[in-house]
Protein backbone atom coordinates (compact mmCIF):
# COMPACT_ATOMS: atom_id res chain seq x y z
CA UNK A 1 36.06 -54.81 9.02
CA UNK A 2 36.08 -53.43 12.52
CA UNK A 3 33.06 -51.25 13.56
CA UNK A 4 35.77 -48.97 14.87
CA UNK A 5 37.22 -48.62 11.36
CA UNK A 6 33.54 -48.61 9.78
CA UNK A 7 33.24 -45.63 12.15
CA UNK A 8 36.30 -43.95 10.98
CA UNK A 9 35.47 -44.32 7.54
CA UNK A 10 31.96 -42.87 8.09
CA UNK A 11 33.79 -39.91 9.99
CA UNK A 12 36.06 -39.23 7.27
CA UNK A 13 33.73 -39.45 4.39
CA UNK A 14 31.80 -36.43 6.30
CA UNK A 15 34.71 -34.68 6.53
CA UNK A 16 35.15 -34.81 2.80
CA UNK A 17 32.21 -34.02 2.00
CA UNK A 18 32.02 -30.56 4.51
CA UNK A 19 35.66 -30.43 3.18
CA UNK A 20 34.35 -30.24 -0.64
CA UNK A 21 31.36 -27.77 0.36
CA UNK A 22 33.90 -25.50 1.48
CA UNK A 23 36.30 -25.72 -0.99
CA UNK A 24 32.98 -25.21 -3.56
CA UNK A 25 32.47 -21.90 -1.73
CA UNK A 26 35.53 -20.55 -1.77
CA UNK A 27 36.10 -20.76 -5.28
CA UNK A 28 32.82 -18.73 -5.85
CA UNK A 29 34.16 -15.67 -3.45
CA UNK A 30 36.29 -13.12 -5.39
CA UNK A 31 39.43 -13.06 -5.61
CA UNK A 32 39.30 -9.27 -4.72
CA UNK A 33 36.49 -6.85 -3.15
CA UNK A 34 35.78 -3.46 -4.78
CA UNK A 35 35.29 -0.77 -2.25
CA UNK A 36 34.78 3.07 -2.84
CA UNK A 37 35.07 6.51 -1.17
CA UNK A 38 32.60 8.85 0.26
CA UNK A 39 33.43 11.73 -0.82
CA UNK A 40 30.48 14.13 0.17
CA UNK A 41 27.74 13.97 2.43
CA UNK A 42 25.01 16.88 2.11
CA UNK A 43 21.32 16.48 3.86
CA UNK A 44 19.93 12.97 3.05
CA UNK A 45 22.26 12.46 0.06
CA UNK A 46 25.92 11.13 0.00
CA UNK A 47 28.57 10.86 -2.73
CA UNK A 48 30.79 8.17 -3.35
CA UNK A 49 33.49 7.74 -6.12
CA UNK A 50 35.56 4.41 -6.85
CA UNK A 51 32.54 2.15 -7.45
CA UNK A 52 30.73 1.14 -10.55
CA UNK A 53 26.84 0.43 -9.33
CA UNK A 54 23.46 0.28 -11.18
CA UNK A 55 21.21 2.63 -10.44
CA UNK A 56 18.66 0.86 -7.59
CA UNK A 57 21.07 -1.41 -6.54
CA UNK A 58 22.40 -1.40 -3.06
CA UNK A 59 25.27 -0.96 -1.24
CA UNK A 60 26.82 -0.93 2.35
CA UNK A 61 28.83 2.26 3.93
CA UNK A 62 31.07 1.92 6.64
CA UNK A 63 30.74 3.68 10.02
CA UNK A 64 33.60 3.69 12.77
CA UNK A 65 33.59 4.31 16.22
CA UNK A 66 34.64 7.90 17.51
CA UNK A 67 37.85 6.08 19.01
CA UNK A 68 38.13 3.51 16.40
CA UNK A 69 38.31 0.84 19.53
CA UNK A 70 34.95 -1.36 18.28
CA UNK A 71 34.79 -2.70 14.99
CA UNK A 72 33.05 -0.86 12.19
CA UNK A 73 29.02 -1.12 11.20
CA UNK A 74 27.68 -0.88 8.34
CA UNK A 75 24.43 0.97 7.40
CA UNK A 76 22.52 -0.13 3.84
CA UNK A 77 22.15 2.69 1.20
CA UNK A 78 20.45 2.61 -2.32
CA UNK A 79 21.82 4.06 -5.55
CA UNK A 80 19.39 6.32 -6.24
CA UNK A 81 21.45 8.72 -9.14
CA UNK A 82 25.03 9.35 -10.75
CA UNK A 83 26.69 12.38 -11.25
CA UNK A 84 29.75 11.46 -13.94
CA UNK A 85 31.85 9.30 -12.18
CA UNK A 86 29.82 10.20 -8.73
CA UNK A 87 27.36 7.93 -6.95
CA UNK A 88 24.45 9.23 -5.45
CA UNK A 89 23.54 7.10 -2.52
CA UNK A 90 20.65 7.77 -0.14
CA UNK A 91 20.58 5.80 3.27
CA UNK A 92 17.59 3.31 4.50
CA UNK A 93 18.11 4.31 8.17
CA UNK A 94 19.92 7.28 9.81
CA UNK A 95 23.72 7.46 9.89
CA UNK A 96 25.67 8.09 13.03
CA UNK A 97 29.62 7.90 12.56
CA UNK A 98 29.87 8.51 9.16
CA UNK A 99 33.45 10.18 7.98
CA UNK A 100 35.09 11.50 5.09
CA UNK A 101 36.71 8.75 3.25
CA UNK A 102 34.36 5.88 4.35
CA UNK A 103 34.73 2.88 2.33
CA UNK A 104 31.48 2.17 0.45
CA UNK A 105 30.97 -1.70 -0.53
CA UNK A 106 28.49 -2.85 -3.16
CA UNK A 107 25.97 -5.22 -2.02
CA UNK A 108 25.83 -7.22 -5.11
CA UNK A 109 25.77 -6.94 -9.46
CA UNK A 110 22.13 -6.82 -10.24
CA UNK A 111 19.18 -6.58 -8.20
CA UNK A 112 18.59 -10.24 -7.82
CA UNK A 113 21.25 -10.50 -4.94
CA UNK A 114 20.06 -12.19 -1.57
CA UNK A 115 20.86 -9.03 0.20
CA UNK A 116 17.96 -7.05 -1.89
CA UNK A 117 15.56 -10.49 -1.26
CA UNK A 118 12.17 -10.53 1.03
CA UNK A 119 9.99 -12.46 2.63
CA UNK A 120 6.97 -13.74 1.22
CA UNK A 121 4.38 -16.25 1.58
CA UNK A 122 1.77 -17.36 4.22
CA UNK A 123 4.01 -17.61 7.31
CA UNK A 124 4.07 -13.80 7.15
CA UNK A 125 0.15 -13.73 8.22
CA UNK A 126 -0.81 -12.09 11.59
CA UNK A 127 2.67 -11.04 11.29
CA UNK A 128 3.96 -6.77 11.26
CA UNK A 129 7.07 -5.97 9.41
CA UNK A 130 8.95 -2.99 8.52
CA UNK A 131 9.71 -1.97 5.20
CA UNK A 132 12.46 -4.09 4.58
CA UNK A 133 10.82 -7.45 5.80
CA UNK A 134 12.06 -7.55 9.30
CA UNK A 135 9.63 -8.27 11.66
CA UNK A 136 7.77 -5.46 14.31
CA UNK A 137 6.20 -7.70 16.33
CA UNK A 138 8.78 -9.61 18.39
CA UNK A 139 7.34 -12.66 17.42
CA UNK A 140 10.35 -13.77 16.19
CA UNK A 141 12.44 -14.20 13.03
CA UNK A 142 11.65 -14.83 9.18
CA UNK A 143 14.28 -17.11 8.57
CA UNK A 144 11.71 -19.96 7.01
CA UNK A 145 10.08 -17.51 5.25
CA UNK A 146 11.03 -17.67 0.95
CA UNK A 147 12.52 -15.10 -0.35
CA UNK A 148 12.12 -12.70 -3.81
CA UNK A 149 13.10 -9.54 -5.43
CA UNK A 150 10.93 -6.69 -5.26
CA UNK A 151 10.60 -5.78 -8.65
CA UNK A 152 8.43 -7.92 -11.28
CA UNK A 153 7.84 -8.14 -14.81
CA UNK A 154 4.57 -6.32 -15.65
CA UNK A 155 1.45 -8.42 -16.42
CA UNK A 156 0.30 -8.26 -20.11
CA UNK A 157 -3.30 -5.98 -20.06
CA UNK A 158 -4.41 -8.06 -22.90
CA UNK A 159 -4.29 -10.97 -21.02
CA UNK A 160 -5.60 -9.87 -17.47
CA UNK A 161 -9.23 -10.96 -16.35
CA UNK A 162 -11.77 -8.91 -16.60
CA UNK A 163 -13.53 -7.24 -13.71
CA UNK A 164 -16.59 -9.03 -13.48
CA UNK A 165 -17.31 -9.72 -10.38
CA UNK A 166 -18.29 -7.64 -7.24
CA UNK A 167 -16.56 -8.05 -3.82
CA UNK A 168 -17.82 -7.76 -0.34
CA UNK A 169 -16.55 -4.80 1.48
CA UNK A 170 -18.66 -5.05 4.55
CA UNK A 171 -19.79 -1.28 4.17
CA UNK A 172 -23.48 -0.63 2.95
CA UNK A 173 -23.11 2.29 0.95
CA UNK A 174 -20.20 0.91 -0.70
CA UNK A 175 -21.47 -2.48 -1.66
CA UNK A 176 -24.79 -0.76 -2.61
CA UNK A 177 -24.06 2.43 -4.18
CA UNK A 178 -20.24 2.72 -5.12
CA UNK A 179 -19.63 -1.58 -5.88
CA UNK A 180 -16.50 -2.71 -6.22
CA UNK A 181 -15.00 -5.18 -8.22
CA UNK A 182 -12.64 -7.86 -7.61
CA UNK A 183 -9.05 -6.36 -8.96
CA UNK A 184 -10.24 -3.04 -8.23
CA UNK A 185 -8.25 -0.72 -7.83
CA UNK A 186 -10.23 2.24 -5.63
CA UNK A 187 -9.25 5.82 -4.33
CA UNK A 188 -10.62 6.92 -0.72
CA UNK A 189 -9.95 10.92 -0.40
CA UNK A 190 -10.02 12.68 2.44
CA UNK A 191 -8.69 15.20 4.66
CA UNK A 192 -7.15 14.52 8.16
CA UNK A 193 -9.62 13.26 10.74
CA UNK A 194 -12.81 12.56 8.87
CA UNK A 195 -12.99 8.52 9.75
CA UNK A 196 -10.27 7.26 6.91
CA UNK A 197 -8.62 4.42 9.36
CA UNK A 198 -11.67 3.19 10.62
CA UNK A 199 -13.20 2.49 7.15
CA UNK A 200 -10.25 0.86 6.10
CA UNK A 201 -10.28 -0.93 9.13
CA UNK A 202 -14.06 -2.03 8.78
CA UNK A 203 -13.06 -3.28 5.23
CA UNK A 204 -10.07 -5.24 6.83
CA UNK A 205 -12.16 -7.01 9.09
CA UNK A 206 -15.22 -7.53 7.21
CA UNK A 207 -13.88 -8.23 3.57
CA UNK A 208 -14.55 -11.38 1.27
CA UNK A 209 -11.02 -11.48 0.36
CA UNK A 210 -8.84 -14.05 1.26
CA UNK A 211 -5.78 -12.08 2.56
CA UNK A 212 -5.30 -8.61 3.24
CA UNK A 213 -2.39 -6.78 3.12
CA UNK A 214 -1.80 -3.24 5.01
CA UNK A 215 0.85 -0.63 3.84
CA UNK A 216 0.93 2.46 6.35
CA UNK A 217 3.32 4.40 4.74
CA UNK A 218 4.39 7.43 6.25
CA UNK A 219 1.42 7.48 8.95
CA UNK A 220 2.60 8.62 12.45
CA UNK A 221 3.94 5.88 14.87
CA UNK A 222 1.28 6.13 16.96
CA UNK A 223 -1.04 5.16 14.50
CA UNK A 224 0.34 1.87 13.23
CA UNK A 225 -0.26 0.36 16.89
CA UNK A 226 -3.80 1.92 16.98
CA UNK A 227 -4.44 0.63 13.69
CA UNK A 228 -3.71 -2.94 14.64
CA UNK A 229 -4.88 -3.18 17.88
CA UNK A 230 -8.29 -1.02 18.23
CA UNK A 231 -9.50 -0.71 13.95
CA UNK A 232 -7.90 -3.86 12.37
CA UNK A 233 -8.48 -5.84 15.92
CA UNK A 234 -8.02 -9.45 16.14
CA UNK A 235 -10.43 -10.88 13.50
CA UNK A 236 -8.72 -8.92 10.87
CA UNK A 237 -5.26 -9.41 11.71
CA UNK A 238 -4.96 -12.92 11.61
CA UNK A 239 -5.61 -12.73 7.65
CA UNK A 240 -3.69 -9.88 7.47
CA UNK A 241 -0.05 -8.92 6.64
CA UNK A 242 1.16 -5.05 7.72
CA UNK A 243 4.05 -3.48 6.51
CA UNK A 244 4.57 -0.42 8.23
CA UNK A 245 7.00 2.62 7.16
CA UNK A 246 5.88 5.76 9.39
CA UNK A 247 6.72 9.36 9.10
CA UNK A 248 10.23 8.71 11.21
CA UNK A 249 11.52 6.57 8.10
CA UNK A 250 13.53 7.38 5.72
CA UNK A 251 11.82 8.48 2.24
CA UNK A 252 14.24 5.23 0.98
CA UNK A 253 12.32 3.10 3.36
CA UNK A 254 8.69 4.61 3.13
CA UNK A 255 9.31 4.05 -0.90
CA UNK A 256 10.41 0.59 -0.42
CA UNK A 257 7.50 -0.02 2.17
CA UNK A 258 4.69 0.57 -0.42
CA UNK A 259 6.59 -1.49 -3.07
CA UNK A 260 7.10 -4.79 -0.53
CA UNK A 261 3.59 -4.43 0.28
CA UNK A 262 2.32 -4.77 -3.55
CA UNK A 263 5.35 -7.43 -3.91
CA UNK A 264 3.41 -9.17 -0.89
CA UNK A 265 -0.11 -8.92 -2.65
CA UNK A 266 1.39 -9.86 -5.62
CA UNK A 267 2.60 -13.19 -4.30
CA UNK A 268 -0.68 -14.24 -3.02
CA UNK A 269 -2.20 -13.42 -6.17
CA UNK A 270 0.43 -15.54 -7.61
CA UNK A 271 -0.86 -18.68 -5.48
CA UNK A 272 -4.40 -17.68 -6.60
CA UNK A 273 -5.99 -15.89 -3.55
CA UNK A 274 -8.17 -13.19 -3.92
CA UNK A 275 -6.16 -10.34 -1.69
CA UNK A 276 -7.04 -7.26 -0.81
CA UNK A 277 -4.73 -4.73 -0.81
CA UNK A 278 -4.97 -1.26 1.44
CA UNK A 279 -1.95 1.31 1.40
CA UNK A 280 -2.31 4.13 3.58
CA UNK A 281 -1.66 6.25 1.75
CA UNK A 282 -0.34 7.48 -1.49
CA UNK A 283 0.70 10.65 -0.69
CA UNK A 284 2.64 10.18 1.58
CA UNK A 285 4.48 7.56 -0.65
CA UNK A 286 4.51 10.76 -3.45
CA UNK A 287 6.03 13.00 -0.63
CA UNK A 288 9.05 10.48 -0.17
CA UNK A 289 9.39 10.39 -3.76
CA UNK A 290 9.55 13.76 -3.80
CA UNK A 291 11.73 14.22 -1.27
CA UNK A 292 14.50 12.13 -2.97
CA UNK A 293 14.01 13.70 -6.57
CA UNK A 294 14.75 16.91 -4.38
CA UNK A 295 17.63 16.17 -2.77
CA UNK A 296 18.99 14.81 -6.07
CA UNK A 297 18.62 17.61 -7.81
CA UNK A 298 15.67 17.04 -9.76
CA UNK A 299 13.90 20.41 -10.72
CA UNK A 300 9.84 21.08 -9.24
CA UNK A 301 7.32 20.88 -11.64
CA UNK A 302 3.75 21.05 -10.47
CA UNK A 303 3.73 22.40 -6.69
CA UNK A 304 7.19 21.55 -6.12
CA UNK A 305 6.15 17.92 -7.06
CA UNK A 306 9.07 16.83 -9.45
CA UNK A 307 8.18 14.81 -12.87
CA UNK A 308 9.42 11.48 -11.47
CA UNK A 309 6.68 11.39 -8.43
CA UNK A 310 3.27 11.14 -11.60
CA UNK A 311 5.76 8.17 -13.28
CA UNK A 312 5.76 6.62 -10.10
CA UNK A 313 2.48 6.58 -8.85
CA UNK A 314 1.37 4.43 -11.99
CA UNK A 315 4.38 1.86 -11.93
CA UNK A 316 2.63 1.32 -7.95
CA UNK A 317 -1.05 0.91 -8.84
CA UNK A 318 -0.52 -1.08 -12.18
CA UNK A 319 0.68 -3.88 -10.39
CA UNK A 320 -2.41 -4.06 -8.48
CA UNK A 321 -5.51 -6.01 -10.47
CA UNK A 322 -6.34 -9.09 -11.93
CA UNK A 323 -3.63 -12.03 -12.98
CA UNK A 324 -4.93 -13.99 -16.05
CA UNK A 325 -7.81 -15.78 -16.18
CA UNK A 326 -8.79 -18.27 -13.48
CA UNK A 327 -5.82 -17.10 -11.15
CA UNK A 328 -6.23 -14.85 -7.92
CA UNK A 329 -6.79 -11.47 -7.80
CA UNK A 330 -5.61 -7.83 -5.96
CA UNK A 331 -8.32 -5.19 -5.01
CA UNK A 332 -6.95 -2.33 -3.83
CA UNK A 333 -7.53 0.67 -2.08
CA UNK A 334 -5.29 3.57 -2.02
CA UNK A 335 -5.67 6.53 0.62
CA UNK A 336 -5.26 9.90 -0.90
CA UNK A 337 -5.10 13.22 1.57
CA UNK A 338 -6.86 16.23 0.04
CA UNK A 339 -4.60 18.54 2.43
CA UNK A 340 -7.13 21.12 3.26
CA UNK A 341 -10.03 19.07 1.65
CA UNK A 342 -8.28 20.39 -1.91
CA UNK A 343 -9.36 18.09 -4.53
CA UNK A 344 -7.34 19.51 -7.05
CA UNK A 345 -4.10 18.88 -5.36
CA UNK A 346 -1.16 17.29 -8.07
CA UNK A 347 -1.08 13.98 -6.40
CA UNK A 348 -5.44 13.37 -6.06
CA UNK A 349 -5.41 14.47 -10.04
CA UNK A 350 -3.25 12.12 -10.80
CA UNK A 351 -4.58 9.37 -9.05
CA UNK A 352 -7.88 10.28 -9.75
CA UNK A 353 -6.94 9.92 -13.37
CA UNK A 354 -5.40 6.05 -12.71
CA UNK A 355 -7.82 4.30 -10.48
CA UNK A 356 -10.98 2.44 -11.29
CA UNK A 357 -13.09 5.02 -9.09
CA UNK A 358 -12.67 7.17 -5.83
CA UNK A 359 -14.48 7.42 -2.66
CA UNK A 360 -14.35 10.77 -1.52
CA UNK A 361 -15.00 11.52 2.67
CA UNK A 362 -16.81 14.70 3.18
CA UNK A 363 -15.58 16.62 6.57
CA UNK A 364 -19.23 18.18 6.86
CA UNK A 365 -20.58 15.37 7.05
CA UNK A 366 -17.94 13.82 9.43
CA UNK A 367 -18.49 17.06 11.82
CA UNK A 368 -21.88 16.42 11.87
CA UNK A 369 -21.62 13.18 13.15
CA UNK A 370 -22.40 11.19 9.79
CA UNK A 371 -20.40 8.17 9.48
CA UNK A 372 -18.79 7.54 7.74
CA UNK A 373 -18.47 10.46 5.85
CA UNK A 374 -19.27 9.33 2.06
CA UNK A 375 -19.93 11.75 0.15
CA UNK A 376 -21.80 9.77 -2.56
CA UNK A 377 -22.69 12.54 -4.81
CA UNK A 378 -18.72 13.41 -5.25
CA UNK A 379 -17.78 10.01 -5.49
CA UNK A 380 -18.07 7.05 -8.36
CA UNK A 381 -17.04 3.57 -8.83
CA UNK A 382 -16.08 3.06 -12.92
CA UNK A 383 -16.85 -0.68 -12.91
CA UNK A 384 -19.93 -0.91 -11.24
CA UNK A 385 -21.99 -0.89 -14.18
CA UNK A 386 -19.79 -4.25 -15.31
CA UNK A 387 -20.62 -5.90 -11.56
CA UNK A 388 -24.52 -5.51 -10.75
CA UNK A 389 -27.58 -6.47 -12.10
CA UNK A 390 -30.33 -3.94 -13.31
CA UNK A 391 -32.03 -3.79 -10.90
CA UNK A 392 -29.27 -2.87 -8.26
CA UNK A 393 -28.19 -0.35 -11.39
CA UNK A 394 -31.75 1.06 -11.12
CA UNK A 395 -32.13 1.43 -7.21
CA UNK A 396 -28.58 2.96 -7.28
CA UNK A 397 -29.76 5.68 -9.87
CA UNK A 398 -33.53 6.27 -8.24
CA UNK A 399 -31.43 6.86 -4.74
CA UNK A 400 -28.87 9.33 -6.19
CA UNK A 401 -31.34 10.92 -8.15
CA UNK A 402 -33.86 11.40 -4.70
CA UNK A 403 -30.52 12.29 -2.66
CA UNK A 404 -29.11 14.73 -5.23
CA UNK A 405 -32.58 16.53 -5.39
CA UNK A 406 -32.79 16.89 -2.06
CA UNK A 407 -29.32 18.47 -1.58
CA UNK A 408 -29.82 20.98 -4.41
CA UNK A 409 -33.17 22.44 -2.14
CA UNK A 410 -31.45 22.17 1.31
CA UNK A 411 -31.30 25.91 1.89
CA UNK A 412 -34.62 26.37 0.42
CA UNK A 413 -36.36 23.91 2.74
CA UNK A 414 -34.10 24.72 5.49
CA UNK A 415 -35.41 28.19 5.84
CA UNK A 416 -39.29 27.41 5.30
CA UNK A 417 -39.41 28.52 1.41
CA UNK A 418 -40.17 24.71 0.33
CA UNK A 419 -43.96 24.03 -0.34
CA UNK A 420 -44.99 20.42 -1.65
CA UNK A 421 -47.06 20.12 -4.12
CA UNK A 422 -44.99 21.50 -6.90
CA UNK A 423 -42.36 18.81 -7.85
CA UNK A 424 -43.40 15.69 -7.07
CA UNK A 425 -40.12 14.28 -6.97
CA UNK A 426 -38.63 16.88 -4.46
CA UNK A 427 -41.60 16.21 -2.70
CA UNK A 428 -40.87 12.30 -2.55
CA UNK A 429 -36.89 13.12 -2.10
CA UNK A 430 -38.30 15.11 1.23
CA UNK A 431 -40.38 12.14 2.00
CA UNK A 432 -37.82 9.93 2.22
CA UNK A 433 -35.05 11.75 3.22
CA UNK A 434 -34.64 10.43 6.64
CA UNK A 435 -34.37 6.77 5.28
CA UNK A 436 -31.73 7.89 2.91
CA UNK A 437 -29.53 9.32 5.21
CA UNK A 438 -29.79 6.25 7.98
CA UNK A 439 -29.15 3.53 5.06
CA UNK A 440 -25.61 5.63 4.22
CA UNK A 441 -25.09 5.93 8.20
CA UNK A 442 -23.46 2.73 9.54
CA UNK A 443 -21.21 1.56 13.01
CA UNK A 444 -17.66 0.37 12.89
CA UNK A 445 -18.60 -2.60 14.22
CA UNK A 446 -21.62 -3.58 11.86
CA UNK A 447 -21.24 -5.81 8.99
CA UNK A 448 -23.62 -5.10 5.61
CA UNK A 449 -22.55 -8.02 3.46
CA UNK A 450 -23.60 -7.20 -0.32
CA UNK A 451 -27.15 -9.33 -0.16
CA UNK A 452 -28.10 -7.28 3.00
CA UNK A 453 -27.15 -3.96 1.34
CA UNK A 454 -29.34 -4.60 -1.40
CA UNK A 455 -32.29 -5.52 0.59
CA UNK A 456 -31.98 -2.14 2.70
CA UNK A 457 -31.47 -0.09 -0.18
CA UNK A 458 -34.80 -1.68 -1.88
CA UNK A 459 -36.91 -0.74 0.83
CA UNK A 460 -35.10 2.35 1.58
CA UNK A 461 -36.77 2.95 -2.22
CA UNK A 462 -39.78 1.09 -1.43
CA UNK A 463 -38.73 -1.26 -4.12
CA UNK A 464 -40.18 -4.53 -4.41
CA UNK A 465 -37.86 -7.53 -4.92
């Protein structure tokens, strides 16, 4: 045979093959395409009738040019309720161009489809994406990058690890006085500008875990760049994954935000990292979910706070914590804002009530210059006992004690009425105030590793080791 016909036959087997590709594509496309109606559009909420979609799955509207002379777009919406034969759909992004009558498409049959798919993995480090995977950062696509659902089967508690081990958080009251756990799950509480982003940020950079993922949801635009370039910096970024919602989002988005960035942890602790996990913050994520029960119709319970925001916040932090035994791990730390240092508001109750222990930021102390602003007599970390040693457990109690004494006689030794002599352990608590109140003081660029901590705090106590 010629190598003209050799070549001819290799040309035409490719052919038939691409040929048989196509043909095996085809056949998989419908032989129809369901489309439905909007009917109504009122605030962030539009109706659509024709179309028979579970609730959560997603679907695509159509929006036309004013002079119908450019071909349509589409904008993404989520089922997010039914009314009868009515859809309730709620848009990721804002609509321009939407009519009466748009055609509504669904997006797929279950929640599985590609459309509703992510990006995981390790080629997402050092990278910042929005809340539905694309990337911030104009460092290019996520093409390579593999792909899952959002939602996961919950782990079995019975066959989680236990929490018996402490992680380094780089902050020296923390690691000394409030210890963490690895699979955590931790509460930080505090008003607006009392030092929040920079602790997180100090944790970021100076953590033992392996990978760190960031969720700022709902934080002001202006913050997300701050946060990576001047509190997460370099160093901490590299490690790092952020997925960033702010306030300008849709509640849709700023939901789905918080959820990708668990999926994310979630798929590192899947390959066995150790990850820790910081969403700021979880009331704004309650506020979105609030904002959609609203608009749905859902009645106000507690504070206009509808019933479906306190089943939320638990499906969230659940999926945080240990996989089984001998298989990664997620600590996390949740930001919750005491608006008007209230902490009694709905949402800090309720998380209060679900995490492993909360961290609570005091604005005296923050106007005073006292940083960062723990307020270690308010706040308590539920696992510690599990973590440390005795002797740590000892020191820890011996410095609250001394600290707690000392605070209950402020006013009295503020104004002269103290004499020592009386109570020998005020009179030590005086003593060594001044030590006490440099060991919880610390810089945001100083690391206390958990070894270090210990050794301050035992002759902060005069403890021998």
């Amino acid at each position: 045979m010629s190598e003209a016909a050799t070549t001819t036959n290799a040309h035409q087997a490719r052919w038939q093959q691409t040929l048989r590709h196509v043909r095996a594509r085809v056949e998989t496309v419908p032989g129809y395409r369901t489309s439905g109606r909007v009917l109504r559009a009122t605030g962030m909420v539009i109706e659509a009738v024709g179309l028979r979609v579970a609730l959560g799955n997603a679907c695509r509207i159509e929006l036309l040019s004013p002079g119908g002379n450019e071909p349509p777009r589409f904008a993404e919406a989520e089922v997010v309720g039914f009314n009868g034969e009515r859809l309730l759909l709620m848009p990721l992004t804002e609509i321009a161009g939407l009519m009466p009558g748009a055609r509504v498409f669904p997006l797929g049959d279950g929640p599985d489809h590609a459309a509703r798919r992510f990006p995981l993995g390790e080629s997402l480090l050092g990278r910042v994406v929005d809340g539905n995977g694309e990337p911030l950062d104009g460092l290019g696509p996520l093409d390579d990058a593999p792909r899952a659902p959002l939602s996961t089967p919950p782990l079995n508690p019975l066959k989680r690890a236990p929490i018996d081990e402490q992680i380094d958080v780089g902050i020296r009251a923390i690691n000394a006085l409030l210890s963490v756990g690895r699979g955590q799950r931790m509460g930080l509480f505090a008003g607006s500008g009392v030092g929040k982003s920079v602790l997180l940020g100090m944790m970021a950079r100076y953590t033992g875990a392996e990978i760190i993922v960031v969720g700022l949801i709902g934080e002001r635009g202006r913050e997300v760049q701050d946060f990576i370039d001047n509190i997460l910096g370099p160093e901490g970024r590299r490690r790092a994954v952020v997925v960033a919602a702010p306030a300008d989002t849709s509640p849709l988005q700023r939901l789905q935000g918080a959820a990708y960035a668990t999926r994310l942890a979630e798929g590192f602790r899947d390959q066995g990292k150790n990850v820790l996990l910081i969403m700021d913050s979880l009331t704004r994520y309650a506020m979105a979910q609030r904002e959609i029960a609203l608009a749905i119709g859902e009645p106000p319970a507690t504070k206009g706070y509808p019933p479906s925001v306190f089943a939320k916040i638990p499906s969230l932090v659940e999926r945080a914590g240990n996989a089984e035994r001998g298989c990664g791990s997620i600590t996390a730390f949740y930001t919750v804002l005491t608006e008007g240092d209230d902490q009694q508001d709905p949402i800090a109750d309720s998380a209060r009530a679900i995490l492993d222990g909360h961290i609570v930021l005091s604005r005296t102390l923050a106007e005073a210059g006292h940083y960062p602003a723990i307020d270690i007599e308010a706040s308590i970390s539920r696992v510690m006992p599990h973590i440390i040693d005795d002797q740590q457990l000892s020191m820890t109690q011996a410095f609250k004690r001394l600290f707690s004494r000392y605070q209950r006689n402020r006013d009295l030794i503020s104004v002269g009425a103290y004499s020592p002599g009386h109570d020998p352990q005020l009179d030590e608590a005086v003593q060594r105030y001044p030590q006490l109140e440099h060991f919880l003081q610390q810089g945001m660029n100083e690391n206390a590793s958990i070894e270090a901590a210990k050794q301050v705090l035992a002759e902060t106590l005069g403890v021998r080791q």
